[in-house]
C-alpha atoms as a PDB file:
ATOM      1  CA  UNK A   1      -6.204 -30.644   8.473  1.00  0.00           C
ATOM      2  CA  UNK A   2      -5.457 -29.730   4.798  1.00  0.00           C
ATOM      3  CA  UNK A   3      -9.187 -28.056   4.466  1.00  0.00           C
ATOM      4  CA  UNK A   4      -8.107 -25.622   8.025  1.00  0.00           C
ATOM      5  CA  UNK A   5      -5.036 -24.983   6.087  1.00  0.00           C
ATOM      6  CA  UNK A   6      -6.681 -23.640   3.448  1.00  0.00           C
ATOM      7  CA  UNK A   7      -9.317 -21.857   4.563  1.00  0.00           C
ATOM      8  CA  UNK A   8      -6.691 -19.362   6.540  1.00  0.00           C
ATOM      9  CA  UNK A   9      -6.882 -16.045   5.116  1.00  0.00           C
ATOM     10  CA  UNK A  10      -3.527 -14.017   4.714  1.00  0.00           C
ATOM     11  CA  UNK A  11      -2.433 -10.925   3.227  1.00  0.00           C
ATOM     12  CA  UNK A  12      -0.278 -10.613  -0.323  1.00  0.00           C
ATOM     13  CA  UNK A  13       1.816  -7.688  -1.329  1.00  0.00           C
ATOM     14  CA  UNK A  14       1.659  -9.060  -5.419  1.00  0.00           C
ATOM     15  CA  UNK A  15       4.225  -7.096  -7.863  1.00  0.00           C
ATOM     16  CA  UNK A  16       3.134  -7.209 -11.281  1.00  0.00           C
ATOM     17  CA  UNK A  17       5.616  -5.634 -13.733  1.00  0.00           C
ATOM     18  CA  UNK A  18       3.285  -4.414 -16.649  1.00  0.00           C
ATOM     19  CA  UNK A  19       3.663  -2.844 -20.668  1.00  0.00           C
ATOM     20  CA  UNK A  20       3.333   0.713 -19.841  1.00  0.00           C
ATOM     21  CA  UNK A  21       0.017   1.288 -21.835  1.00  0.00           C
ATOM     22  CA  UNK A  22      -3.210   2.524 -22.259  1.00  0.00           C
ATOM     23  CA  UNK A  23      -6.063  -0.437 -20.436  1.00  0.00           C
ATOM     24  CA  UNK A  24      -3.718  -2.602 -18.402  1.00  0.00           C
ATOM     25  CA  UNK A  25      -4.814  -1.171 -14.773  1.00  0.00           C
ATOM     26  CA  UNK A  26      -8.424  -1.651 -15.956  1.00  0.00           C
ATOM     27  CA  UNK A  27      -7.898  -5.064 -17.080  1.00  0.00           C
ATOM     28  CA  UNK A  28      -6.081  -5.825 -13.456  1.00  0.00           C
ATOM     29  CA  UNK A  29      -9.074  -4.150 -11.509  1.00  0.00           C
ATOM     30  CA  UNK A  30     -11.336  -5.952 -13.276  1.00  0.00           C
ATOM     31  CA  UNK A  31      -9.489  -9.693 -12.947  1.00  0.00           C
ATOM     32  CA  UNK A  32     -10.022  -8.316  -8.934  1.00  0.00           C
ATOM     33  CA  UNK A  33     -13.638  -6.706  -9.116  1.00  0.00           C
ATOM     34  CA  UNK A  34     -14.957  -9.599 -11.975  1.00  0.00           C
ATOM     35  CA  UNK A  35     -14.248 -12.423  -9.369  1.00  0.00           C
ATOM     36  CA  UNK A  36     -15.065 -10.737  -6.085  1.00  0.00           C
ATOM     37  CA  UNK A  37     -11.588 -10.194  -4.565  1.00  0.00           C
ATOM     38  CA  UNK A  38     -10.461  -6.987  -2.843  1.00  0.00           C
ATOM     39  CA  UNK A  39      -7.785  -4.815  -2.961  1.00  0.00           C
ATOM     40  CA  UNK A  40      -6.838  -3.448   0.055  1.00  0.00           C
ATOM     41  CA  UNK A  41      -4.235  -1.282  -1.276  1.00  0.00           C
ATOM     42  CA  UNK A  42      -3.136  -0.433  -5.158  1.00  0.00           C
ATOM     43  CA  UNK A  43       0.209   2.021  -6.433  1.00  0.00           C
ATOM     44  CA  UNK A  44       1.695   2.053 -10.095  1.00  0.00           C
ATOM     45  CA  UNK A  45       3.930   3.612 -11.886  1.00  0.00           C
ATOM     46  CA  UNK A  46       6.338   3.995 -14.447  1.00  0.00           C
ATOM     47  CA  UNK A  47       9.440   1.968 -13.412  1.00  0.00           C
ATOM     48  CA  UNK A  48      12.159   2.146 -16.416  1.00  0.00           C
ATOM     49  CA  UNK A  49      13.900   5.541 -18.034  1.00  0.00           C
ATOM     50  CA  UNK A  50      11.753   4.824 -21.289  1.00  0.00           C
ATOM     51  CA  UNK A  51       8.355   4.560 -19.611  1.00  0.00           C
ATOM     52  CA  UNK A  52       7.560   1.360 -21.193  1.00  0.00           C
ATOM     53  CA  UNK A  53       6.986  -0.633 -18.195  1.00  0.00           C
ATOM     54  CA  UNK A  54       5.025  -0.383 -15.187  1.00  0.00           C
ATOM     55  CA  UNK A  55       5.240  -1.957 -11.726  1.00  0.00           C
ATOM     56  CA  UNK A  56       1.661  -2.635 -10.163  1.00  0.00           C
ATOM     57  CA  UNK A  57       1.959  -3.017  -6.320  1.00  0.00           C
ATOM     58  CA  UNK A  58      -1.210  -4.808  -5.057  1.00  0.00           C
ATOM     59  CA  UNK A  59      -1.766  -5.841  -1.488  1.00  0.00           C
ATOM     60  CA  UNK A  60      -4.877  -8.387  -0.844  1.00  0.00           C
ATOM     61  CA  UNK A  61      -5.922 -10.884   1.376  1.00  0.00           C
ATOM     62  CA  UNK A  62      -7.453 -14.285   0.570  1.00  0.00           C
ATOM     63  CA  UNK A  63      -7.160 -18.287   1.816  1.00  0.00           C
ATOM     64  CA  UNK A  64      -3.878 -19.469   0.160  1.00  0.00           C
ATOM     65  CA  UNK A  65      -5.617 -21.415  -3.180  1.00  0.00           C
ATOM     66  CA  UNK A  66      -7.457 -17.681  -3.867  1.00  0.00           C
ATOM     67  CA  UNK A  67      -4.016 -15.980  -3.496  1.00  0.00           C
ATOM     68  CA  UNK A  68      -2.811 -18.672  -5.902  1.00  0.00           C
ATOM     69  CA  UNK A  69      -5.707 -18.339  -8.484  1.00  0.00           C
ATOM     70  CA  UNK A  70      -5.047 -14.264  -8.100  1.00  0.00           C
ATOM     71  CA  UNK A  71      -1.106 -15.054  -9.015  1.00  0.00           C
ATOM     72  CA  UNK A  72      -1.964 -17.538 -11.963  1.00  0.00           C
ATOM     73  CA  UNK A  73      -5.054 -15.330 -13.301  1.00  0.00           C
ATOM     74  CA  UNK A  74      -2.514 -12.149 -13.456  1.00  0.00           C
ATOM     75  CA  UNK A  75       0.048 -13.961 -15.313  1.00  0.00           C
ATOM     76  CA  UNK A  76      -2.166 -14.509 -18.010  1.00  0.00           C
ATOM     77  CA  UNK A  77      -3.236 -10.891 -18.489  1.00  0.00           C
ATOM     78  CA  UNK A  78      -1.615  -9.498 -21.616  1.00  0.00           C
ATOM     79  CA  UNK A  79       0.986  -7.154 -21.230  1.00  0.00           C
ATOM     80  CA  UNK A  80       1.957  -8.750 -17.897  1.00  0.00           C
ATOM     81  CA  UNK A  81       5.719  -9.861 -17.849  1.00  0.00           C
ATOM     82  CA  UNK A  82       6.339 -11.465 -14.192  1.00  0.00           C
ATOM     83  CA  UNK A  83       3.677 -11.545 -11.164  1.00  0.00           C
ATOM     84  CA  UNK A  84       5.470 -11.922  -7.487  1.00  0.00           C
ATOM     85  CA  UNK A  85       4.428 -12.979  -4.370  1.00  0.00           C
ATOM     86  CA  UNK A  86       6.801 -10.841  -2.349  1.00  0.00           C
ATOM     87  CA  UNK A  87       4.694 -11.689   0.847  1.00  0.00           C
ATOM     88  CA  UNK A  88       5.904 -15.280   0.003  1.00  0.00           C
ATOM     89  CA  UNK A  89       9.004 -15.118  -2.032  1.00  0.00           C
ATOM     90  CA  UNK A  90      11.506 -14.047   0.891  1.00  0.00           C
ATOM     91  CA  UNK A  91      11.896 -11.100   2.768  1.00  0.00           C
ATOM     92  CA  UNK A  92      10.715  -7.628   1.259  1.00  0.00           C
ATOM     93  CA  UNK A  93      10.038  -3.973   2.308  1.00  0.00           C
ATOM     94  CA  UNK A  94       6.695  -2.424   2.412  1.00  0.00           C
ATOM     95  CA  UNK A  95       6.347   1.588   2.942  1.00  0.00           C
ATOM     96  CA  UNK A  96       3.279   3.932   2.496  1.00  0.00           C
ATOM     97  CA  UNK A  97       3.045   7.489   2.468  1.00  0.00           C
ATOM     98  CA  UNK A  98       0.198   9.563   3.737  1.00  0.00           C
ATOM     99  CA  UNK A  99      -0.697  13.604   4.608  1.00  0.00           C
ATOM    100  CA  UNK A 100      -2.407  14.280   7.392  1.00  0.00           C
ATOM    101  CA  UNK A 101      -4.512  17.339   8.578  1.00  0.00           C
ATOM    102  CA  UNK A 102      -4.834  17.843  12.394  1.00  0.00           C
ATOM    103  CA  UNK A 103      -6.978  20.777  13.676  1.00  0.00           C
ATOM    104  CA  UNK A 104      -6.725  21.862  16.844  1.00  0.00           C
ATOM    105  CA  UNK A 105      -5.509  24.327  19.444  1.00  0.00           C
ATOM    106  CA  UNK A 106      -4.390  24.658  22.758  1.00  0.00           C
ATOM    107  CA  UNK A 107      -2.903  21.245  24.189  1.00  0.00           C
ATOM    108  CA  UNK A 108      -4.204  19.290  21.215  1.00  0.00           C
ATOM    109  CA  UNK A 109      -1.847  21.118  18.829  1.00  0.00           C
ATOM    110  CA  UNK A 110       1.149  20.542  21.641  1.00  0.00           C
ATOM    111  CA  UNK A 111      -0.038  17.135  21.365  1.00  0.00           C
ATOM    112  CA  UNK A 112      -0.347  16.398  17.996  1.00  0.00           C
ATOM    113  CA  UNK A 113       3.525  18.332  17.596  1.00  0.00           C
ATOM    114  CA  UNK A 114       4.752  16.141  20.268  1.00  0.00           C
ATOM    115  CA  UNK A 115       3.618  12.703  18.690  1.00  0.00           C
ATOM    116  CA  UNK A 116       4.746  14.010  15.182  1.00  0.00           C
ATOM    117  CA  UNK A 117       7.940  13.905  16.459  1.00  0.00           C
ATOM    118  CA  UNK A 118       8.087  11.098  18.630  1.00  0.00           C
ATOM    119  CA  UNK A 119       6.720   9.202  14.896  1.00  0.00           C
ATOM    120  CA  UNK A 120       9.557  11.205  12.595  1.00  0.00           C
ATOM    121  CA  UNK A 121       6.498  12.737  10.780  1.00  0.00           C
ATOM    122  CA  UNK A 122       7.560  16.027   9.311  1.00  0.00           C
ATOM    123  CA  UNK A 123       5.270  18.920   9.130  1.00  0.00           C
ATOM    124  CA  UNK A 124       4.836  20.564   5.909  1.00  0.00           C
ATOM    125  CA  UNK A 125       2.158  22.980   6.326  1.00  0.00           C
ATOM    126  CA  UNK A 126       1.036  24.864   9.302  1.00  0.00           C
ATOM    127  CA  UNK A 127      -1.117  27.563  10.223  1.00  0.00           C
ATOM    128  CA  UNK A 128      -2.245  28.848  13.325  1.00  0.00           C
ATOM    129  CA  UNK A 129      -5.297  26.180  13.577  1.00  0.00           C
ATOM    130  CA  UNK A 130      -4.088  23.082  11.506  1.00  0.00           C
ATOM    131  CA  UNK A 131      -0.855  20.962  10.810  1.00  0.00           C
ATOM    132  CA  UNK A 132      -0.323  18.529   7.639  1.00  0.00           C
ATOM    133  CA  UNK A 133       2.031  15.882   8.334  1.00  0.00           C
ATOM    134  CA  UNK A 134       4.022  14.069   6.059  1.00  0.00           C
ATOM    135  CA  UNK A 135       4.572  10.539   7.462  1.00  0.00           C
ATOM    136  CA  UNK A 136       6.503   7.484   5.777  1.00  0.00           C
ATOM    137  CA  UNK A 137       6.682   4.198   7.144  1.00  0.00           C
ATOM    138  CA  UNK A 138       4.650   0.668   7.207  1.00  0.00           C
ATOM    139  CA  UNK A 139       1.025   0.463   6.890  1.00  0.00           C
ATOM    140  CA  UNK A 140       1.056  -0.291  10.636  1.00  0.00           C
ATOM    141  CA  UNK A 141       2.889   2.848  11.645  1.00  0.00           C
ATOM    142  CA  UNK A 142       0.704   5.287   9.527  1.00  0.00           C
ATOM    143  CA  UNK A 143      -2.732   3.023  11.332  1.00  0.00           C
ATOM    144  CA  UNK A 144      -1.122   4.049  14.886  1.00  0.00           C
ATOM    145  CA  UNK A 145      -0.374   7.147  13.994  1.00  0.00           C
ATOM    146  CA  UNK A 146      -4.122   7.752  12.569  1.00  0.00           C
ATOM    147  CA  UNK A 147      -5.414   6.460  15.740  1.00  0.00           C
ATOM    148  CA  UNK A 148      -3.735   8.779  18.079  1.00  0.00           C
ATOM    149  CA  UNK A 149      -4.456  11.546  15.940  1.00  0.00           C
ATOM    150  CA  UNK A 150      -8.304  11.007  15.730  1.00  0.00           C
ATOM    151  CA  UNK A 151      -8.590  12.687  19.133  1.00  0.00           C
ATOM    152  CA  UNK A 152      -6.672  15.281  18.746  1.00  0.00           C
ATOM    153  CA  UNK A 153      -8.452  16.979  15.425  1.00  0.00           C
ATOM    154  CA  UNK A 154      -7.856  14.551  12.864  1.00  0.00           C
ATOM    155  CA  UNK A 155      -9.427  16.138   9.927  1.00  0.00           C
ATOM    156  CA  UNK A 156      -8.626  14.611   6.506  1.00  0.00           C
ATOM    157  CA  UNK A 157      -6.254  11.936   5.364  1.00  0.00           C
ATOM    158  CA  UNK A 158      -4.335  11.175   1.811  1.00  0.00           C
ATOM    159  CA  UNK A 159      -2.303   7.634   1.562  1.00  0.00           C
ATOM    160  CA  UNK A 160      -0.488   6.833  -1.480  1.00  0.00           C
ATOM    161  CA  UNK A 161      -1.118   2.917  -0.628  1.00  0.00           C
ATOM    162  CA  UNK A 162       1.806   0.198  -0.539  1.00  0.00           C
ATOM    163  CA  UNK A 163       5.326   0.388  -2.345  1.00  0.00           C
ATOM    164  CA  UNK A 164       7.188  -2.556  -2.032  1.00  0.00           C
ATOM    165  CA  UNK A 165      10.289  -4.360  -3.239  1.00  0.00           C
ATOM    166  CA  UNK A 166      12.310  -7.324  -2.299  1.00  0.00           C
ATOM    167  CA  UNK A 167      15.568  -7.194  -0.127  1.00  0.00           C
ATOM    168  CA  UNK A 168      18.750  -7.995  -1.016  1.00  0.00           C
ATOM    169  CA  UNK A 169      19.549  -9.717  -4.986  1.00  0.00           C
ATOM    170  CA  UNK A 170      16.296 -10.565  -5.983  1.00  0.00           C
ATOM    171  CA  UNK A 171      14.512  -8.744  -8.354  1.00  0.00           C
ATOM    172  CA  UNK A 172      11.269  -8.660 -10.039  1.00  0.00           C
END
């Protein structure tokens, strides 16, 4: 039973709060690419008034003992301070931004207008042939909304990939 266990694959949304400084990203992408993991999704930024730390959001997928080695192999990196497992460590909140062109006339722009709404995706460029929508929400949202767009002129898509943070008290 224990080897089924393992060998289920799951996804990770892993917080790693980083020195802000010149070569950490490259050394985190290349814990990832050196060992043959993927990253489905990868955001950072500056997360204190100084600059002097960063907050790397990562979301992968792996059998639980890969997720683990991925955890332990980050905590080692120099200048990581604390590695989290928010997929594991209690609830959390995951959101993703993306712009989206639609081009199209007729019905298919009445269309596209009409599921913008009905998704709370705000348009924030328009001309008489295309629409870019601004849409915020979880990774599963911004996938539906894709899919019903693709008929209707889809044309070009930016995502920011995966913010996330814990709920409530706990921190990273």
């Amino acid at each position: 039973m224990n080897a089924i266990v393992e060998q289920t694959l799951r996804s990770a949304t892993i917080s790693v709060l980083v020195e802000n400084e010149s070569g950490v990203l490259a050394r985190v992408i290349g814990l990832f690419s050196g060992r043959g993991y993927n990253i489905d999704s990868l955001t950072v930024a500056p997360v204190e008034d100084d600059r002097r730390k960063s907050r790397i959001t990562i979301v992968t997928s792996g059998t639980e003992l890969v997720i683990d080695q991925i955890k332990a192999q980050l905590d080692r990196l120099v200048p990581v301070y604390r590695v989290s497992d928010l997929s594991r460590e209690g609830p959390h909140l995951a959101r993703e931004l993306a712009l989206i062109k639609v081009i199209g006339q007729g019905q298919n722009r009445a269309e596209a207008l009409r599921l913008a709404d009905a998704f709370r995706a705000r348009v924030i460029d328009a001309t008489t042939e295309s629409f870019v929508f601004e849409l915020t929400g979880a990774t599963d949202k911004l996938d539906a909304f894709l899919d019903l767009m693709r008929p209707l002129g889809l044309a070009e898509v930016s995502r920011t990939g995966v913010a996330a943070i814990a709920r409530g008290t706990r921190t990273i």
